[in-house]
C-alpha atoms as a PDB file:
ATOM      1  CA  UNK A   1     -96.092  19.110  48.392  1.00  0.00           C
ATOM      2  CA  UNK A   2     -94.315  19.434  45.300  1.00  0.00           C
ATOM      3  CA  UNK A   3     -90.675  18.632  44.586  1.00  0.00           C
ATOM      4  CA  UNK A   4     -88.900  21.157  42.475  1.00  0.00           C
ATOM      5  CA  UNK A   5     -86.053  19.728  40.828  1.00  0.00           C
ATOM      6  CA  UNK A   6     -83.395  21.006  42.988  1.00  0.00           C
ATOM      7  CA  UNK A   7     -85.007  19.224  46.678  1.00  0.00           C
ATOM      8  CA  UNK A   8     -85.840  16.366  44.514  1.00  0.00           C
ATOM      9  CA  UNK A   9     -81.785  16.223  43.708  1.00  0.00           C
ATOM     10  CA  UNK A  10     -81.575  16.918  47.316  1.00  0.00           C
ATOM     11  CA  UNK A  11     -83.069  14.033  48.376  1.00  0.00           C
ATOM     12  CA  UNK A  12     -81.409  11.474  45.975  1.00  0.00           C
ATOM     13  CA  UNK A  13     -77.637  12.588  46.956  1.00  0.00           C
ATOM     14  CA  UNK A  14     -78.938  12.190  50.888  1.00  0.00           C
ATOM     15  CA  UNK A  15     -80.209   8.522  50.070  1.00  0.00           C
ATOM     16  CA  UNK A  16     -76.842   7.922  48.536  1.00  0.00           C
ATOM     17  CA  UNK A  17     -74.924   8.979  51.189  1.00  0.00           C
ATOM     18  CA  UNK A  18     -76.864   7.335  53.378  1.00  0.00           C
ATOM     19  CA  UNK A  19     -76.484   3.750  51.428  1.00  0.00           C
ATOM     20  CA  UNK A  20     -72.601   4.841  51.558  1.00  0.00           C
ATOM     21  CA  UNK A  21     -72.363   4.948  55.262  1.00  0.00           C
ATOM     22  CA  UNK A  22     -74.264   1.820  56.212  1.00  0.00           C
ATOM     23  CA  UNK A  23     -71.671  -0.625  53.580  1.00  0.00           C
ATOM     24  CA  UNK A  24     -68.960   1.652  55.113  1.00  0.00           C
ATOM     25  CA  UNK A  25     -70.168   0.002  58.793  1.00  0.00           C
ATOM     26  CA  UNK A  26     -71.157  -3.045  57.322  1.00  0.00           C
ATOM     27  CA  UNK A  27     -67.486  -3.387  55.911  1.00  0.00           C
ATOM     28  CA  UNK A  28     -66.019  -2.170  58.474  1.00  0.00           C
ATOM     29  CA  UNK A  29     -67.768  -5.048  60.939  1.00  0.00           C
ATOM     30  CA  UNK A  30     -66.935  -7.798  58.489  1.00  0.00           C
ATOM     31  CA  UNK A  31     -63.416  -6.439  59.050  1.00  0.00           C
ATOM     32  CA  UNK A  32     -62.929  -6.781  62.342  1.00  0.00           C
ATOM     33  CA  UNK A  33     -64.840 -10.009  62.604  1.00  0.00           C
ATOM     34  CA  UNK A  34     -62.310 -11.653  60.067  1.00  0.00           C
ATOM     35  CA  UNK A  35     -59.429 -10.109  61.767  1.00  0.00           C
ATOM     36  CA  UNK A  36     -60.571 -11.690  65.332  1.00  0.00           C
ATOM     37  CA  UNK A  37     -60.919 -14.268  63.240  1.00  0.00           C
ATOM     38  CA  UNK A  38     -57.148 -14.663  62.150  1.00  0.00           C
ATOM     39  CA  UNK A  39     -56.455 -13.613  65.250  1.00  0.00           C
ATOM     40  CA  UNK A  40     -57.610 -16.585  66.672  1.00  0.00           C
ATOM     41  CA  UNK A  41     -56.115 -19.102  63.981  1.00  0.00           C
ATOM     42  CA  UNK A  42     -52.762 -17.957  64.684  1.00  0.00           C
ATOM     43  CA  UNK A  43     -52.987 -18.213  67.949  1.00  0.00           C
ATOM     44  CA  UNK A  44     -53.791 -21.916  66.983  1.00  0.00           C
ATOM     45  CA  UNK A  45     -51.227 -22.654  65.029  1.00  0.00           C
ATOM     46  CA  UNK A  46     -48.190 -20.775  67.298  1.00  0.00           C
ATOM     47  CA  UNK A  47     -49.805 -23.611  69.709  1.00  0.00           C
ATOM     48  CA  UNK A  48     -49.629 -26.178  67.356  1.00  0.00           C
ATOM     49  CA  UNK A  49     -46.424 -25.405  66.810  1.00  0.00           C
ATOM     50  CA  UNK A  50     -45.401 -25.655  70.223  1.00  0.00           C
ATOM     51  CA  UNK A  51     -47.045 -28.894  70.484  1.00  0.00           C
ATOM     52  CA  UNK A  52     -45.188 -30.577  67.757  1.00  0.00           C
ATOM     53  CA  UNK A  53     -41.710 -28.985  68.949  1.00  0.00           C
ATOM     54  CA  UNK A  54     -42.829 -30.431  72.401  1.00  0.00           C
ATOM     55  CA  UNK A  55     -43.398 -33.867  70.816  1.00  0.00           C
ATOM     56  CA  UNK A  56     -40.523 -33.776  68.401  1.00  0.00           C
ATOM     57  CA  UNK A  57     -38.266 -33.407  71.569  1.00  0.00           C
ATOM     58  CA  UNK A  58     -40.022 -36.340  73.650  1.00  0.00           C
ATOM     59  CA  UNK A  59     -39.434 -38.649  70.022  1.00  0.00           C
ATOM     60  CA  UNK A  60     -35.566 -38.053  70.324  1.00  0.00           C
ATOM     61  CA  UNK A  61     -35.623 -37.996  74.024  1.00  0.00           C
ATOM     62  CA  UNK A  62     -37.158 -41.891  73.702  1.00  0.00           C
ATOM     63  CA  UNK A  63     -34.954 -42.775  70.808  1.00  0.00           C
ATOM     64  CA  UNK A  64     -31.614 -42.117  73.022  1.00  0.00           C
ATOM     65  CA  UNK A  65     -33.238 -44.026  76.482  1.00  0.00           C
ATOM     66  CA  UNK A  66     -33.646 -46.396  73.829  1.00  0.00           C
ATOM     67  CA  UNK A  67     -30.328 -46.865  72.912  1.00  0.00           C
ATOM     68  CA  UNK A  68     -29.273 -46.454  76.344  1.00  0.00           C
ATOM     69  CA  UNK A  69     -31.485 -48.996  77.562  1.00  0.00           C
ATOM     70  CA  UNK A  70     -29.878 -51.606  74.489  1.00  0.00           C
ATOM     71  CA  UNK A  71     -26.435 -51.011  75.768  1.00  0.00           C
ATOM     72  CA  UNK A  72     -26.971 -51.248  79.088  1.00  0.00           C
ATOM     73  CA  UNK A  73     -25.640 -54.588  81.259  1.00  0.00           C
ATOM     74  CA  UNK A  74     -26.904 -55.583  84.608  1.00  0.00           C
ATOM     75  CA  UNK A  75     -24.655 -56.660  87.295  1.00  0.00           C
ATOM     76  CA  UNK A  76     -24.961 -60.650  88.019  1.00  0.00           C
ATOM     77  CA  UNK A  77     -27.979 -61.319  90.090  1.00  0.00           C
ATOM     78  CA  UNK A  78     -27.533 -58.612  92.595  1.00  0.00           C
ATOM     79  CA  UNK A  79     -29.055 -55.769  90.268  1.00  0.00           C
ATOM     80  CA  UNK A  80     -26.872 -53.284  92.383  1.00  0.00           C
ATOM     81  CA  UNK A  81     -25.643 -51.214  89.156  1.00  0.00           C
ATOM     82  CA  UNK A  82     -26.309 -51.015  85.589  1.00  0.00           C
ATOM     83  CA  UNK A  83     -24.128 -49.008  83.088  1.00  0.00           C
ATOM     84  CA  UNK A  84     -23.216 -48.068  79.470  1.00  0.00           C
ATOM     85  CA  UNK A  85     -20.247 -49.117  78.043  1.00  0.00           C
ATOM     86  CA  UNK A  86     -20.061 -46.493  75.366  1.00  0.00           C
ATOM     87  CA  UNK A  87     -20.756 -43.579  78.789  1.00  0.00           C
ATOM     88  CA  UNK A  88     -18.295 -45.471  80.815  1.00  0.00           C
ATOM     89  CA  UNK A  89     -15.339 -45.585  78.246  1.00  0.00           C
ATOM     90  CA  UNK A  90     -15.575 -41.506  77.940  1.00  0.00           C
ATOM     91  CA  UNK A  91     -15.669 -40.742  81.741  1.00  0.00           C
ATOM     92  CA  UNK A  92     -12.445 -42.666  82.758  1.00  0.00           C
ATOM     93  CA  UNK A  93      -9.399 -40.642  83.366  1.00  0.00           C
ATOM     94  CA  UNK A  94      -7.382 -42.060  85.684  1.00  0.00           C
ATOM     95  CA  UNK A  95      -6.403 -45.948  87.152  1.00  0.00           C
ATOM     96  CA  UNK A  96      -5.681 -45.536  91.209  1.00  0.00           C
ATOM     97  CA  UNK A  97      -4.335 -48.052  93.806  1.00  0.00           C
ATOM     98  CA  UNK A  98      -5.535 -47.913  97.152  1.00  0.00           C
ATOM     99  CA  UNK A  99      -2.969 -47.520  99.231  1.00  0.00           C
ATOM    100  CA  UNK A 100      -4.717 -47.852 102.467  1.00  0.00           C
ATOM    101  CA  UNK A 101      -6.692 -51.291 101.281  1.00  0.00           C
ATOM    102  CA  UNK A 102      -3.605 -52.757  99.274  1.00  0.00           C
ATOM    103  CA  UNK A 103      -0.320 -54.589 101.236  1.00  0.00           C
ATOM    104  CA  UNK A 104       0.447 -57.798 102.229  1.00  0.00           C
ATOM    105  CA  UNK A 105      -2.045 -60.036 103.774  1.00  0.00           C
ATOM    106  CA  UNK A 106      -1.507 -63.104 106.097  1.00  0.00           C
ATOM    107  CA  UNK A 107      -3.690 -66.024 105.251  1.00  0.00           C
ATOM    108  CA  UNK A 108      -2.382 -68.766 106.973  1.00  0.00           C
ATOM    109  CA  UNK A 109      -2.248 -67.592 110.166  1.00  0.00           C
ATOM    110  CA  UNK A 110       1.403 -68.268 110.387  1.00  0.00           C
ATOM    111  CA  UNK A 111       4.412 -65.513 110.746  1.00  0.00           C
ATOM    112  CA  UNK A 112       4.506 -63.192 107.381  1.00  0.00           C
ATOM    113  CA  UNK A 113       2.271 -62.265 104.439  1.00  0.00           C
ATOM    114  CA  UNK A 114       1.620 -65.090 102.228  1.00  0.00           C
ATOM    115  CA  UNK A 115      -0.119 -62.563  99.176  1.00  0.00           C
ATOM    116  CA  UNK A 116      -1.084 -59.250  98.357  1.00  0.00           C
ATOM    117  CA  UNK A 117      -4.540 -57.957  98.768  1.00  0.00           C
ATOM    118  CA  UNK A 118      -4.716 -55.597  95.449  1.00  0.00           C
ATOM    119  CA  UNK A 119      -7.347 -53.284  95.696  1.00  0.00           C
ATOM    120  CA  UNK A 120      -8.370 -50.151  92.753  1.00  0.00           C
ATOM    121  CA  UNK A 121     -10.606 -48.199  91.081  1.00  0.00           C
ATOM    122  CA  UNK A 122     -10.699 -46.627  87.147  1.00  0.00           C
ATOM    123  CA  UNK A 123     -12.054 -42.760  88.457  1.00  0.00           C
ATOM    124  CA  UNK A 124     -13.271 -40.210  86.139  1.00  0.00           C
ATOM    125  CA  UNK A 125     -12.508 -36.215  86.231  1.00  0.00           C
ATOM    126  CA  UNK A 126     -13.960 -35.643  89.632  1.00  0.00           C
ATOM    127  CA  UNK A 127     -12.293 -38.777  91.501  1.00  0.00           C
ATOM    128  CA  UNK A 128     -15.336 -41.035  91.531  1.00  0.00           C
ATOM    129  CA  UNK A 129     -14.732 -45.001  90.877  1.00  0.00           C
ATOM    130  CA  UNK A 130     -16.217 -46.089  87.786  1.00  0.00           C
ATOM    131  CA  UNK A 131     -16.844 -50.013  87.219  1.00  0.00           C
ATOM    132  CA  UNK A 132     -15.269 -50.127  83.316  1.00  0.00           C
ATOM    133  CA  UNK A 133     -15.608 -53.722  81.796  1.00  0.00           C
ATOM    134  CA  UNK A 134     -12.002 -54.790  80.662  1.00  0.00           C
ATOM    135  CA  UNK A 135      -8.871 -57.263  81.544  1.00  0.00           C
ATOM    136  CA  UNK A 136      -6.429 -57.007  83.777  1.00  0.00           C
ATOM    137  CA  UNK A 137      -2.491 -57.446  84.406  1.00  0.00           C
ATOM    138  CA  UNK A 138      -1.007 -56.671  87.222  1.00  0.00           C
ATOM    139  CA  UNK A 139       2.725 -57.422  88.154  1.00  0.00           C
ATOM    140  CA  UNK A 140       4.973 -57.261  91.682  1.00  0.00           C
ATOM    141  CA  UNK A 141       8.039 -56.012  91.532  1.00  0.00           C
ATOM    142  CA  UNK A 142      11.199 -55.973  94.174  1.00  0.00           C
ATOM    143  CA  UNK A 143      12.853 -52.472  93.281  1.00  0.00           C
ATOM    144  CA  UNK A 144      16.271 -53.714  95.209  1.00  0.00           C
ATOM    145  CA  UNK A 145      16.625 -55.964  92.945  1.00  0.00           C
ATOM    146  CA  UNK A 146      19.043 -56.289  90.155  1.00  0.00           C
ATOM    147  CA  UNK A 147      16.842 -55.262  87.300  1.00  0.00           C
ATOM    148  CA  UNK A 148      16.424 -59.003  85.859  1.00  0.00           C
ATOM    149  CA  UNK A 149      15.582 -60.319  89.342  1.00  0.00           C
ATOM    150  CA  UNK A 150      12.992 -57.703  90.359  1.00  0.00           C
ATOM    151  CA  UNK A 151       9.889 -59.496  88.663  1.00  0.00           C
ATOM    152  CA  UNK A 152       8.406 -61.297  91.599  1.00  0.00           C
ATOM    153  CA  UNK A 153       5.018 -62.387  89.818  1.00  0.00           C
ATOM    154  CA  UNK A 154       2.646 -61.238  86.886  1.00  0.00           C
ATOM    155  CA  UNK A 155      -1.407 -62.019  87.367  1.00  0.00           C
ATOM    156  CA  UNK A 156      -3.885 -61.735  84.282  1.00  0.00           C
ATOM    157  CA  UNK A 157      -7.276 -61.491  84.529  1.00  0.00           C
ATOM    158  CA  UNK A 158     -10.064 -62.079  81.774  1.00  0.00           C
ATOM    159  CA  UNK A 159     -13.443 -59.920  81.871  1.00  0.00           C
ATOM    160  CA  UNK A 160     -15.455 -62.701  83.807  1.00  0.00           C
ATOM    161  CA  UNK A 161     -12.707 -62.413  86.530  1.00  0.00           C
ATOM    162  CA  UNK A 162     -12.495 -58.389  86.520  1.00  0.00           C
ATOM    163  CA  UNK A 163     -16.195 -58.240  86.825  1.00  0.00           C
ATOM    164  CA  UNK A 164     -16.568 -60.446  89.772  1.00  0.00           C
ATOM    165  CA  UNK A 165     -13.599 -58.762  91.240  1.00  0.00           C
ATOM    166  CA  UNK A 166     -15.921 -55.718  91.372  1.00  0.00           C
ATOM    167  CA  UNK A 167     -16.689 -55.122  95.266  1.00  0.00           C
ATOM    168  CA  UNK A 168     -17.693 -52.923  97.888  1.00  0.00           C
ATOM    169  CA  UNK A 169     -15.231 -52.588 101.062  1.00  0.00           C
ATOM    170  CA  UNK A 170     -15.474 -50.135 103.693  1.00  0.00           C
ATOM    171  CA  UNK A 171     -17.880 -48.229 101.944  1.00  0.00           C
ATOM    172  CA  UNK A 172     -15.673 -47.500  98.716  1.00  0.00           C
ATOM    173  CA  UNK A 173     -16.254 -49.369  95.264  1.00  0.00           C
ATOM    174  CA  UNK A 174     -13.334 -50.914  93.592  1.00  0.00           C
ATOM    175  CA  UNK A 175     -11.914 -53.727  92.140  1.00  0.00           C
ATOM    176  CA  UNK A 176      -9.859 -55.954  94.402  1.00  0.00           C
ATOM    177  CA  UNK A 177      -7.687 -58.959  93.622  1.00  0.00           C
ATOM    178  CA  UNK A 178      -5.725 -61.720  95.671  1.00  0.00           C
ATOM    179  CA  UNK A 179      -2.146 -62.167  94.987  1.00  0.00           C
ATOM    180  CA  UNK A 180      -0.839 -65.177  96.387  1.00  0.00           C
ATOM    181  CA  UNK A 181       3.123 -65.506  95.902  1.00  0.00           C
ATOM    182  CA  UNK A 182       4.872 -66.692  92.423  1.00  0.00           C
ATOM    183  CA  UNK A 183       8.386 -65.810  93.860  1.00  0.00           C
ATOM    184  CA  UNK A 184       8.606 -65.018  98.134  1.00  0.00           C
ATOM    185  CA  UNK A 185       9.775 -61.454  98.113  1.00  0.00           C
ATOM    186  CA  UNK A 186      12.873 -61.111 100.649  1.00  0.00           C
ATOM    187  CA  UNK A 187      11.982 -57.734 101.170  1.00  0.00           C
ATOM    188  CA  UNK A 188       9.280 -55.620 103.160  1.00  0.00           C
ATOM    189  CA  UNK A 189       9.182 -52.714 100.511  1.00  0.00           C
ATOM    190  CA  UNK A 190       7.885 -53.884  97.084  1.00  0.00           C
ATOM    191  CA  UNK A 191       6.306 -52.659  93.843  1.00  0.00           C
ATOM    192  CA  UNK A 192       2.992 -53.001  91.945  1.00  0.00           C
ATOM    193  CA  UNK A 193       2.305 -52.462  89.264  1.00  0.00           C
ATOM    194  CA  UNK A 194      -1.494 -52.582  87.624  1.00  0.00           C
ATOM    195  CA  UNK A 195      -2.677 -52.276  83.609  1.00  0.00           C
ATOM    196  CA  UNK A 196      -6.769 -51.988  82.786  1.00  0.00           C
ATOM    197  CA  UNK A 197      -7.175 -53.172  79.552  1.00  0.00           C
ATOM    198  CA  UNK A 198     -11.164 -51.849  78.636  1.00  0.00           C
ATOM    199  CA  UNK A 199     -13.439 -53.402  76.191  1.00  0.00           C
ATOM    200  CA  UNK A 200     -13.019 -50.677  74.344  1.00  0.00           C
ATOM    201  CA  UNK A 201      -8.881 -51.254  73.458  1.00  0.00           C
ATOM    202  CA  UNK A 202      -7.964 -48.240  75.936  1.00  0.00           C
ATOM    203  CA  UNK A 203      -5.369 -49.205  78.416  1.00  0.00           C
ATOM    204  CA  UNK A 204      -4.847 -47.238  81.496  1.00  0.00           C
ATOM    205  CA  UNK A 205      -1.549 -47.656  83.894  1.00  0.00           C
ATOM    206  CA  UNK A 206      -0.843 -47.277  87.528  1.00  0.00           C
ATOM    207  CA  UNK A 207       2.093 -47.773  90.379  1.00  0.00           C
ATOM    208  CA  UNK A 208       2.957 -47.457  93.531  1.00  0.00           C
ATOM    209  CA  UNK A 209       4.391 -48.889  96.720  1.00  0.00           C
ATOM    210  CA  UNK A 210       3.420 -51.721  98.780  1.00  0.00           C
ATOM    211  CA  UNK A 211       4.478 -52.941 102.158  1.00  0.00           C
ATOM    212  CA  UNK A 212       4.540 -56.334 103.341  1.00  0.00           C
ATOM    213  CA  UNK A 213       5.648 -58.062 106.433  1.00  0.00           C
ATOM    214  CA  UNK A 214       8.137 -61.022 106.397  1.00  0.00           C
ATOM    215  CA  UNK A 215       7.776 -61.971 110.043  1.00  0.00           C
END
Protein backbone atom coordinates (compact mmCIF):
# COMPACT_ATOMS: atom_id res chain seq x y z
CA UNK A 1 0.00 0.00 0.00
CA UNK A 2 1.04 3.37 -0.64
CA UNK A 3 1.52 6.19 1.85
CA UNK A 4 0.20 9.51 0.73
CA UNK A 5 1.82 12.21 2.44
CA UNK A 6 -0.78 13.02 4.89
CA UNK A 7 -0.92 8.99 6.65
CA UNK A 8 2.74 9.05 6.19
CA UNK A 9 2.65 12.40 8.61
CA UNK A 10 0.18 10.37 10.44
CA UNK A 11 2.30 7.85 11.33
CA UNK A 12 5.44 9.90 12.33
CA UNK A 13 3.42 12.23 14.97
CA UNK A 14 1.94 8.63 16.44
CA UNK A 15 5.65 7.28 16.80
CA UNK A 16 6.43 10.50 18.55
CA UNK A 17 3.89 10.40 20.86
CA UNK A 18 4.45 7.16 21.50
CA UNK A 19 8.42 7.74 22.33
CA UNK A 20 6.84 10.69 24.58
CA UNK A 21 4.81 8.46 26.76
CA UNK A 22 7.26 5.66 27.42
CA UNK A 23 10.28 8.56 28.88
CA UNK A 24 7.15 10.08 30.55
CA UNK A 25 6.85 6.38 32.52
CA UNK A 26 10.33 5.82 32.43
CA UNK A 27 10.78 9.25 34.34
CA UNK A 28 8.21 8.93 36.22
CA UNK A 29 9.65 5.31 37.71
CA UNK A 30 13.10 6.76 38.20
CA UNK A 31 11.12 9.25 40.31
CA UNK A 32 9.65 7.34 42.63
CA UNK A 33 12.54 4.95 42.95
CA UNK A 34 14.84 7.96 44.05
CA UNK A 35 12.22 9.30 46.27
CA UNK A 36 11.91 5.73 48.19
CA UNK A 37 15.21 6.16 47.98
CA UNK A 38 15.53 9.44 50.16
CA UNK A 39 12.94 8.18 51.88
CA UNK A 40 14.90 5.63 53.25
CA UNK A 41 18.18 7.77 53.95
CA UNK A 42 16.34 9.99 56.13
CA UNK A 43 14.92 7.63 57.90
CA UNK A 44 18.66 6.70 58.52
CA UNK A 45 19.89 9.59 59.55
CA UNK A 46 16.68 10.75 62.04
CA UNK A 47 18.09 7.27 63.58
CA UNK A 48 21.43 8.25 63.58
CA UNK A 49 20.57 11.08 65.13
CA UNK A 50 18.88 9.50 67.85
CA UNK A 51 21.73 7.30 68.36
CA UNK A 52 24.27 9.94 68.90
CA UNK A 53 21.78 12.05 71.23
CA UNK A 54 21.40 8.61 73.04
CA UNK A 55 25.21 8.32 73.36
CA UNK A 56 25.93 11.95 73.96
CA UNK A 57 23.64 11.58 77.11
CA UNK A 58 25.33 8.18 78.41
CA UNK A 59 29.05 10.35 77.87
CA UNK A 60 27.80 13.05 80.43
CA UNK A 61 25.86 10.60 82.42
CA UNK A 62 29.55 8.68 82.98
CA UNK A 63 31.44 11.90 83.31
CA UNK A 64 29.24 12.98 86.54
CA UNK A 65 29.33 9.06 88.22
CA UNK A 66 32.76 9.87 87.56
CA UNK A 67 33.11 12.69 89.56
CA UNK A 68 30.85 11.30 92.01
CA UNK A 69 32.71 8.25 92.33
CA UNK A 70 36.24 10.70 92.94
CA UNK A 71 34.56 12.46 95.76
CA UNK A 72 33.14 9.84 97.34
CA UNK A 73 34.64 8.46 101.01
CA UNK A 74 33.96 5.11 102.46
CA UNK A 75 33.15 4.65 106.01
CA UNK A 76 36.20 2.89 108.04
CA UNK A 77 36.16 -0.78 107.42
CA UNK A 78 32.53 -1.38 107.87
CA UNK A 79 31.55 -0.17 104.21
CA UNK A 80 28.03 0.66 105.74
CA UNK A 81 27.75 4.20 103.84
CA UNK A 82 29.51 6.12 101.30
CA UNK A 83 28.76 9.83 100.49
CA UNK A 84 29.68 13.10 98.68
CA UNK A 85 30.84 15.85 100.42
CA UNK A 86 29.97 18.44 97.85
CA UNK A 87 25.86 16.49 97.92
CA UNK A 88 26.04 16.39 101.62
CA UNK A 89 27.00 20.13 102.29
CA UNK A 90 23.75 21.26 100.07
CA UNK A 91 21.17 18.91 101.77
CA UNK A 92 21.78 20.01 105.45
CA UNK A 93 19.29 22.31 106.95
CA UNK A 94 18.99 21.84 110.29
CA UNK A 95 21.38 20.52 113.58
CA UNK A 96 18.84 18.49 116.15
CA UNK A 97 19.43 17.06 119.68
CA UNK A 98 17.78 14.06 120.65
CA UNK A 99 15.99 14.62 123.40
CA UNK A 100 14.88 11.18 124.14
CA UNK A 101 18.70 9.63 123.71
CA UNK A 102 20.49 12.73 125.40
CA UNK A 103 20.53 13.28 129.61
CA UNK A 104 22.62 12.31 132.17
CA UNK A 105 24.10 8.93 132.35
CA UNK A 106 25.42 6.97 135.43
CA UNK A 107 28.65 5.19 134.80
CA UNK A 108 29.89 4.25 137.93
CA UNK A 109 27.24 2.58 139.25
CA UNK A 110 27.14 4.83 142.21
CA UNK A 111 24.16 7.46 143.22
CA UNK A 112 23.91 10.35 140.34
CA UNK A 113 24.98 10.95 136.73
CA UNK A 114 28.60 11.18 136.36
CA UNK A 115 28.29 12.62 132.29
CA UNK A 116 26.06 13.37 129.64
CA UNK A 117 25.29 11.01 126.88
CA UNK A 118 25.02 13.69 123.82
CA UNK A 119 23.34 12.29 121.07
CA UNK A 120 22.36 14.34 117.28
CA UNK A 121 21.91 14.37 113.90
CA UNK A 122 22.61 17.31 110.93
CA UNK A 123 18.88 16.53 108.93
CA UNK A 124 18.10 17.87 105.62
CA UNK A 125 14.56 19.43 104.35
CA UNK A 126 12.56 16.33 104.98
CA UNK A 127 13.99 15.44 108.62
CA UNK A 128 16.35 12.66 107.57
CA UNK A 129 19.94 12.45 109.46
CA UNK A 130 22.68 13.13 107.22
CA UNK A 131 26.38 12.01 108.29
CA UNK A 132 28.23 15.64 107.26
CA UNK A 133 32.10 15.43 107.84
CA UNK A 134 33.03 18.43 110.19
CA UNK A 135 34.19 19.41 113.99
CA UNK A 136 32.46 19.74 116.80
CA UNK A 137 31.90 21.99 120.07
CA UNK A 138 29.58 21.41 122.31
CA UNK A 139 29.16 23.23 125.75
CA UNK A 140 26.87 22.55 129.19
CA UNK A 141 25.43 25.15 130.65
CA UNK A 142 23.56 25.67 134.28
CA UNK A 143 20.80 28.36 133.31
CA UNK A 144 20.34 29.18 137.32
CA UNK A 145 23.35 30.31 137.34
CA UNK A 146 24.68 33.76 137.61
CA UNK A 147 25.61 34.35 134.03
CA UNK A 148 29.58 33.99 134.67
CA UNK A 149 29.03 30.76 136.63
CA UNK A 150 26.70 28.97 134.20
CA UNK A 151 29.56 27.40 131.94
CA UNK A 152 29.80 23.95 133.38
CA UNK A 153 32.15 22.43 130.55
CA UNK A 154 33.05 22.98 126.75
CA UNK A 155 34.08 19.59 124.58
CA UNK A 156 35.80 19.94 121.02
CA UNK A 157 35.99 17.44 118.71
CA UNK A 158 38.33 17.12 115.52
CA UNK A 159 36.97 15.25 112.24
CA UNK A 160 38.63 11.81 113.21
CA UNK A 161 36.57 12.05 116.49
CA UNK A 162 33.15 13.29 114.77
CA UNK A 163 33.43 10.51 112.32
CA UNK A 164 33.84 7.73 114.72
CA UNK A 165 31.21 9.32 116.81
CA UNK A 166 28.93 8.41 113.87
CA UNK A 167 26.55 5.48 115.23
CA UNK A 168 23.50 3.64 114.98
CA UNK A 169 21.21 3.39 118.29
CA UNK A 170 17.83 2.16 118.45
CA UNK A 171 17.48 2.12 114.93
CA UNK A 172 18.18 5.98 114.32
CA UNK A 173 21.62 7.33 112.87
CA UNK A 174 23.34 10.07 114.67
CA UNK A 175 26.24 11.27 116.14
CA UNK A 176 26.65 10.64 119.85
CA UNK A 177 29.25 11.88 122.31
CA UNK A 178 30.24 11.18 126.08
CA UNK A 179 30.42 14.04 128.38
CA UNK A 180 32.04 13.24 131.45
CA UNK A 181 31.96 16.27 134.07
CA UNK A 182 34.48 19.46 133.89
CA UNK A 183 32.46 21.24 136.71
CA UNK A 184 29.57 18.81 138.87
CA UNK A 185 26.39 20.61 138.02
CA UNK A 186 24.32 21.23 141.41
CA UNK A 187 21.34 21.17 139.52
CA UNK A 188 18.95 18.53 137.79
CA UNK A 189 17.86 20.97 134.90
CA UNK A 190 20.81 21.98 132.64
CA UNK A 191 21.67 23.32 129.18
CA UNK A 192 23.44 22.13 126.00
CA UNK A 193 24.47 23.54 123.78
CA UNK A 194 25.99 21.90 120.30
CA UNK A 195 27.97 23.77 117.11
CA UNK A 196 28.77 21.50 113.69
CA UNK A 197 31.49 23.01 112.16
CA UNK A 198 31.46 21.14 108.29
CA UNK A 199 34.37 20.72 106.07
CA UNK A 200 32.95 22.96 104.08
CA UNK A 201 33.26 26.31 106.71
CA UNK A 202 29.30 26.14 107.33
CA UNK A 203 28.45 26.09 110.95
CA UNK A 204 25.13 24.98 112.11
CA UNK A 205 23.75 25.62 115.91
CA UNK A 206 21.46 23.85 118.25
CA UNK A 207 19.97 23.92 122.09
CA UNK A 208 17.95 22.55 124.29
CA UNK A 209 17.31 21.10 127.72
CA UNK A 210 18.79 18.30 129.50
CA UNK A 211 17.93 16.51 132.67
CA UNK A 212 20.18 14.87 134.94
CA UNK A 213 19.89 13.16 138.23
CA UNK A 214 22.03 14.15 141.29
CA UNK A 215 21.02 11.25 143.51
Amino acid sequence: MRLTPRRLIFGQVAVMAAGLLSVGCASRGNIDVLEAQMRRQEDELRSLHAQVEQTKAELVAARRLNESLQQRLVQHASHEETFDLNELHFRVKTLTINPLLTGGFDRDGKPGDDQITLVFTPNDNQEKPVRLPGTVEVELRDPAQPTEQQSLGKWTFDAKQTAAAWQSILGISAFRFELPWQTPPQAEDLEMQVRFHSSHGDQFEAKGPVKISLR
